[in-house]
Protein backbone atom coordinates (compact mmCIF):
# COMPACT_ATOMS: atom_id res chain seq x y z
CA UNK A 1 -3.90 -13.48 -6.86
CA UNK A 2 -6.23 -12.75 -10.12
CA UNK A 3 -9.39 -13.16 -8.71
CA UNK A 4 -7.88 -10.55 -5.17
CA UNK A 5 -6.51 -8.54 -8.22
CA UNK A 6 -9.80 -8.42 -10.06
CA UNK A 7 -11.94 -7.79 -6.94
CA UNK A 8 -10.09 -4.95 -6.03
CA UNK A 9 -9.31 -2.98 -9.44
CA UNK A 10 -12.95 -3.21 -10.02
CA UNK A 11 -13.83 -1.47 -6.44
CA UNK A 12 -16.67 1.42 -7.77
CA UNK A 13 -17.76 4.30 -5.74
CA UNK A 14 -14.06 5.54 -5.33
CA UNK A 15 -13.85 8.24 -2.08
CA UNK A 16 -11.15 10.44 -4.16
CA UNK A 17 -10.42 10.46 -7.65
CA UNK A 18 -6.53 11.58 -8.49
CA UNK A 19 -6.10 12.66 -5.16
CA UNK A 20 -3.29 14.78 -5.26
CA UNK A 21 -2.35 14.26 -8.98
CA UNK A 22 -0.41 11.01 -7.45
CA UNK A 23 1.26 12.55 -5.03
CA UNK A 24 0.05 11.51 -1.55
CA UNK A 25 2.68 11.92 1.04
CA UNK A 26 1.89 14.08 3.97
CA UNK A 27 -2.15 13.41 3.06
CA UNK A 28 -4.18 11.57 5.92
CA UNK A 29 -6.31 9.10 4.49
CA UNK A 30 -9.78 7.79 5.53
CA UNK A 31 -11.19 4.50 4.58
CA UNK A 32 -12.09 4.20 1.13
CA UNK A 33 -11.43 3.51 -2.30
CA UNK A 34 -9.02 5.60 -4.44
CA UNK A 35 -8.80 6.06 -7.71
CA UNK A 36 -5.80 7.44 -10.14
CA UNK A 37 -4.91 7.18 -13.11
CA UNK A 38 -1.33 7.54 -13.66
CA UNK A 39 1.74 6.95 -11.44
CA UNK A 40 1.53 7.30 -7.82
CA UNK A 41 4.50 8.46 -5.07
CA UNK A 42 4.81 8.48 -1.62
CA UNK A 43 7.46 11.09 -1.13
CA UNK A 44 6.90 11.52 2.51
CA UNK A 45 4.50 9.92 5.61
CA UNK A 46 1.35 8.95 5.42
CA UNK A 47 -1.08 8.29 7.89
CA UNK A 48 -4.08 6.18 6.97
CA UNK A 49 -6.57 6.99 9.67
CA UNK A 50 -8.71 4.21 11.07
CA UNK A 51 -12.47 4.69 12.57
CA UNK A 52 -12.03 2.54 15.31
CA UNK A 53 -15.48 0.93 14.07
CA UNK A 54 -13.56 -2.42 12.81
CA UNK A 55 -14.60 -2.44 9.32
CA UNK A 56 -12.26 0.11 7.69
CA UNK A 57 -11.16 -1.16 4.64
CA UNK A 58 -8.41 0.99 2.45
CA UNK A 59 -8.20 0.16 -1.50
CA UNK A 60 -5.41 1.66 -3.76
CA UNK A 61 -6.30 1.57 -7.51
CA UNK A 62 -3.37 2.63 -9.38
CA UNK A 63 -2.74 1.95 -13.05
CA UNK A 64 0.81 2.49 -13.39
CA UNK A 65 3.42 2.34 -10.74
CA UNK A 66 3.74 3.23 -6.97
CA UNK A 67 6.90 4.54 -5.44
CA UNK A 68 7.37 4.73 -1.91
CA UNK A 69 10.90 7.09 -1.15
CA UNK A 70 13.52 5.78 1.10
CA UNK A 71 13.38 7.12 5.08
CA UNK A 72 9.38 7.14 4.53
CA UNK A 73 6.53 5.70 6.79
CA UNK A 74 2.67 4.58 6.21
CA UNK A 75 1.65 4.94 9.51
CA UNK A 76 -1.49 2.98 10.85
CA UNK A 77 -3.64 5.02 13.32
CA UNK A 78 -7.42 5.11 14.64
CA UNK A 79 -7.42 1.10 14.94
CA UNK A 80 -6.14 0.90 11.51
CA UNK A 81 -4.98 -2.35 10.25
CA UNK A 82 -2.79 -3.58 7.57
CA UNK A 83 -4.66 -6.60 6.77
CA UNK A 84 -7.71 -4.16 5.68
CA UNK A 85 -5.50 -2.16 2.95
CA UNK A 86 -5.32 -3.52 -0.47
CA UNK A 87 -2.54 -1.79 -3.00
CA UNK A 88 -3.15 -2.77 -6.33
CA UNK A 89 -1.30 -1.63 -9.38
CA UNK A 90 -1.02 -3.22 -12.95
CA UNK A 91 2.62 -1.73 -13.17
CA UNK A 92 4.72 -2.36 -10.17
CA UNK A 93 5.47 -1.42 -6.78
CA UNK A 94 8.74 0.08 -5.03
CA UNK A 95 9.61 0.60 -1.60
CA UNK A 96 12.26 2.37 -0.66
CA UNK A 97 15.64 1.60 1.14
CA UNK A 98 14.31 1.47 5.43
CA UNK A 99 11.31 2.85 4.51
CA UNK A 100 7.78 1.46 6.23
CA UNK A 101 5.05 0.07 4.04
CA UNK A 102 1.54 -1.23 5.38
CA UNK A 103 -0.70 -3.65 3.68
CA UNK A 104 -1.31 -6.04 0.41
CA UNK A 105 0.25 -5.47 -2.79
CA UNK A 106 -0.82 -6.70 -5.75
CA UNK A 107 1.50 -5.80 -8.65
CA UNK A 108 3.12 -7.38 -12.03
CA UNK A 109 6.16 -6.24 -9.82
CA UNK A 110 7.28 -5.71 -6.44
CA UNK A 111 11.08 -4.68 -5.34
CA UNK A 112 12.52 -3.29 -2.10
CA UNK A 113 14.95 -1.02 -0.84
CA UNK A 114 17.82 -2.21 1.51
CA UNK A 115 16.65 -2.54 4.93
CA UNK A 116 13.11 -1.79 4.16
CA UNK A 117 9.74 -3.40 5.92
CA UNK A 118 6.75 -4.10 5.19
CA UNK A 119 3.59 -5.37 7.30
CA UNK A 120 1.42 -7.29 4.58
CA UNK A 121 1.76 -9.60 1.86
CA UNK A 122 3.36 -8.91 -1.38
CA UNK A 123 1.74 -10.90 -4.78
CA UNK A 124 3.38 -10.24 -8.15
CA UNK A 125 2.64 -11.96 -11.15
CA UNK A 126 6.32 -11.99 -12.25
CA UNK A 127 9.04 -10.98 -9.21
CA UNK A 128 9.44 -10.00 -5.66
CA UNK A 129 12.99 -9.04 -5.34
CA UNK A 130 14.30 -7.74 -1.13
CA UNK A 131 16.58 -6.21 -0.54
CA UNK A 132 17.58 -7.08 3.19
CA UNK A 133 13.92 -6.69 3.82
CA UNK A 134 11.62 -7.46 6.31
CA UNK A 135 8.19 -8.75 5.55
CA UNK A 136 5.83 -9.80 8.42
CA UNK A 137 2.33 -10.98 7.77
CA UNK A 138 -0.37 -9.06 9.05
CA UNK A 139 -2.38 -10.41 12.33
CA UNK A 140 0.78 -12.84 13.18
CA UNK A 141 2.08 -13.05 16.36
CA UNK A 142 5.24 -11.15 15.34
CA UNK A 143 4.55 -7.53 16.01
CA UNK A 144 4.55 -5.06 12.71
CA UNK A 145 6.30 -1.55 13.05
């Protein structure tokens, strides 16, 4: 997990820099790198939006926390894929109760909601705590969403 960690914190070139002052829900999100540098929330859907050339890769530098609300969706679309999106936070992550998360997480700290899933791996350098959750790894022969 350190060296995924390091590899992806130290991303340059970000696409968007405190994109939405942390508050991305309802954005639609191109490949990229983004940058932030407090807390971020997904209060609503997201689409991250694929180019359909195969190489899209999505990477989530967040210092803090993230917070994904219960009843919420990232949505894959454009041959978008969760294996190619890369959350990583030094803080940690929440998903909310049945809501939808795509991708890897790397975190000190990862907990979800009741009834939530997620399509990607979850890495946290103290807990992963589910709550009648669903995790499926990307690219298996289980279907995600």
């Amino acid at each position: 997990m350190d060296s995924a960690y390091v590899d992806a914190a130290g991303r340059p070139n970000p696409v968007a820099v405190e994109l939405g002052g942390g508050i991305i829900g309802g954005m639609t999100l191109s490949p990229g790198v983004y940058k932030w540098s407090s807390a971020v929330t997904i209060p609503t859907d997201i689409p991250l939006a694929g180019t359909g050339s195969g190489s899209d890769v999505w990477i989530f530098q967040i210092p803090v926390a993230l917070t994904q609300a219960a009843n919420t969706t990232v949505n894959l679309t454009g041959g978008a894929k969760a294996e190619d999106i890369t959350w990583v936070m030094v803080g940690a992550a929440t998903i909310g109760a049945t809501a939808h998360f795509e991708g890897t997480v790397l975190a000190s700290a990862i907990t979800t909601g009741a009834g939530a899933s997620v399509c990607g791996r979850l890495f946290a350098r103290s807990s992963v705590t589910l709550d009648s959750s669903e995790v499926t790894e990307p690219g298996s022969t289980v279907a995600c969403q």
